[in-house]
Protein backbone atom coordinates (compact mmCIF):
# COMPACT_ATOMS: atom_id res chain seq x y z
CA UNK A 1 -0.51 -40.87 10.37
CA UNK A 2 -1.14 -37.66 12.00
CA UNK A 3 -4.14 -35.57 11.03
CA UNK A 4 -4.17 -31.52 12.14
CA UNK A 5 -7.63 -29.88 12.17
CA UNK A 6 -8.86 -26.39 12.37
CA UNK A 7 -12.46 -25.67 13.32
CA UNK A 8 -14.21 -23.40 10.97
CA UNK A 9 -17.91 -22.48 11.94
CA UNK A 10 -18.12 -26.22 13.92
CA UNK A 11 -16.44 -28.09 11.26
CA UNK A 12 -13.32 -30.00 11.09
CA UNK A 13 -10.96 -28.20 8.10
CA UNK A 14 -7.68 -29.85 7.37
CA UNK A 15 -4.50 -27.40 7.74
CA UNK A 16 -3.05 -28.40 4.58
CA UNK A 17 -3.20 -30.02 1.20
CA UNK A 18 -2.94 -33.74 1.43
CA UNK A 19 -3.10 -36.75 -0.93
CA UNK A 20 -3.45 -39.91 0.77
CA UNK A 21 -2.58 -43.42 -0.44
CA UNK A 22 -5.38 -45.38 -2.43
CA UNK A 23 -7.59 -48.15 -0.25
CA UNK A 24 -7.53 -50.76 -0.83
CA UNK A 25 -3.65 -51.65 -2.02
CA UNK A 26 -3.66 -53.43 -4.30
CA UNK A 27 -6.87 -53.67 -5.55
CA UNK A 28 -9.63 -55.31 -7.76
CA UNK A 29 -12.06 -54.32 -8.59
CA UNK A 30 -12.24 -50.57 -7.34
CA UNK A 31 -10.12 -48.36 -4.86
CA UNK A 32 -11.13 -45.09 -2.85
CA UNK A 33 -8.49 -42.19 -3.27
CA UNK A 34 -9.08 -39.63 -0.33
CA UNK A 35 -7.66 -36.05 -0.19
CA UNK A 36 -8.09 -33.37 2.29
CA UNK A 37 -8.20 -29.56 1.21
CA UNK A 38 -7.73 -26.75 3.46
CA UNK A 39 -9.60 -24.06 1.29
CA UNK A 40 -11.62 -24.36 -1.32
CA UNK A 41 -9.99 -25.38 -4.73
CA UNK A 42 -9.88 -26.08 -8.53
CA UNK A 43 -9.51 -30.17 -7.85
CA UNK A 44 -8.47 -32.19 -10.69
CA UNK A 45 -7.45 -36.03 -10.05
CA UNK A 46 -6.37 -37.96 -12.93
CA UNK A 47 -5.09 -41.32 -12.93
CA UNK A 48 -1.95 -42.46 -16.04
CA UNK A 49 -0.38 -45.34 -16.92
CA UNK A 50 3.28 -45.89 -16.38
CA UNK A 51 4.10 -44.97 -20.14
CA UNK A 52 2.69 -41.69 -18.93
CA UNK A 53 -0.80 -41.66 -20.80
CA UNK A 54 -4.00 -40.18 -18.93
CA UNK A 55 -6.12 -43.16 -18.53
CA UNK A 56 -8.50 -41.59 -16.70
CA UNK A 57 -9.81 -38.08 -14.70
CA UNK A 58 -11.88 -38.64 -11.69
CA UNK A 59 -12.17 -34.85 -10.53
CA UNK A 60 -12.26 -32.32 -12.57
CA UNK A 61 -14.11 -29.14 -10.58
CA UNK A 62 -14.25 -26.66 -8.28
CA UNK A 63 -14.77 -28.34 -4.52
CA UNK A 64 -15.18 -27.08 -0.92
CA UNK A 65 -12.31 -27.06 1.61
CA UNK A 66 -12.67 -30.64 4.09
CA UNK A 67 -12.39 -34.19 3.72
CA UNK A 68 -13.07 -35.68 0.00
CA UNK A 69 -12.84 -39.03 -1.49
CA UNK A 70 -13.40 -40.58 -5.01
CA UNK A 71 -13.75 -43.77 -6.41
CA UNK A 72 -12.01 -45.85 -9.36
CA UNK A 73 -13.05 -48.81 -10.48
CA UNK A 74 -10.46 -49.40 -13.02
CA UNK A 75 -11.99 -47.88 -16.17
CA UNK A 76 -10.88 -45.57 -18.67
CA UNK A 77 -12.39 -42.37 -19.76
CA UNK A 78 -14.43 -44.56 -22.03
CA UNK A 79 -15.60 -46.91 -19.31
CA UNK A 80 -13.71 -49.86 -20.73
CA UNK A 81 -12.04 -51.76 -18.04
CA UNK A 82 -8.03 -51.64 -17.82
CA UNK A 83 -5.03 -54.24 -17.71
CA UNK A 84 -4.25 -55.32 -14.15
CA UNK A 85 -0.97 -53.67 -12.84
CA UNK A 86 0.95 -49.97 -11.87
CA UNK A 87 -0.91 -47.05 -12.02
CA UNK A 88 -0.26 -43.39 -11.22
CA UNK A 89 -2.45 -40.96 -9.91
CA UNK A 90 -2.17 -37.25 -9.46
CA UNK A 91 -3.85 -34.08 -7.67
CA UNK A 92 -3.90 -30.74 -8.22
CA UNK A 93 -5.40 -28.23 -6.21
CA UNK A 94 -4.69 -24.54 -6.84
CA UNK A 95 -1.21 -24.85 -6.18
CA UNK A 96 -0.67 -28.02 -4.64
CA UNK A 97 0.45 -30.94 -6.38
CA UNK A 98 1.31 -34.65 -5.14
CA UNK A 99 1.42 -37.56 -7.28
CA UNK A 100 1.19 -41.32 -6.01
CA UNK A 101 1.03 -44.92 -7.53
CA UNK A 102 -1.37 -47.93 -6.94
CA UNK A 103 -1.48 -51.79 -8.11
CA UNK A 104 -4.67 -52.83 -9.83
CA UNK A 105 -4.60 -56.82 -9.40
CA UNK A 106 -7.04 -59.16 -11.85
């Protein structure tokens, strides 16, 4: 993987929008989902099942342009735990959208 920078004030800034893929793969019990964001944006990262319901939203606000990761450790929005297998998460950010799938092993 290739990663462009920009220096802004002494810090690296990505050039672009970027969603990368979730670490560990597969996983149990939790995975780190990073993304990099070139300006500051409305960030919302959701993860859904494969019948296509929201199981869960990890980021839901306003965050700084850089380097940015969350962490899921295979809960829903209620904090219950969730059924080992394919999941699906998504970002948006302002405009950008990418959308990528993980394996939750038990």
């Amino acid at each position: 993987m290739t990663v462009t920078l920009a220096i802004d004030n002494g810090l690296a800034v990505p050039i672009e929008f970027a969603l990368q893929q979730n670490y560990p793969k597969p996983f149990n019990p939790s995975t780190q989902i990073q993304y990099a964001l070139p300006t500051d944006a409305n960030v919302t990262i959701a993860i859904y099942d494969l019948v296509g319901r929201q199981i869960r939203t990890l980021v839901n606000q306003q965050v700084t342009a850089g380097y940015h990761s969350t962490l899921w450790n295979a809960t829903n929005n209620m904090g219950s735990p969730v059924s080992a297998g394919v999941y699906i998460y998504t970002i948006t950010a302002n405009d950008f959208r990418d959308v990528k799938k993980m394996i939750l092993l038990k």
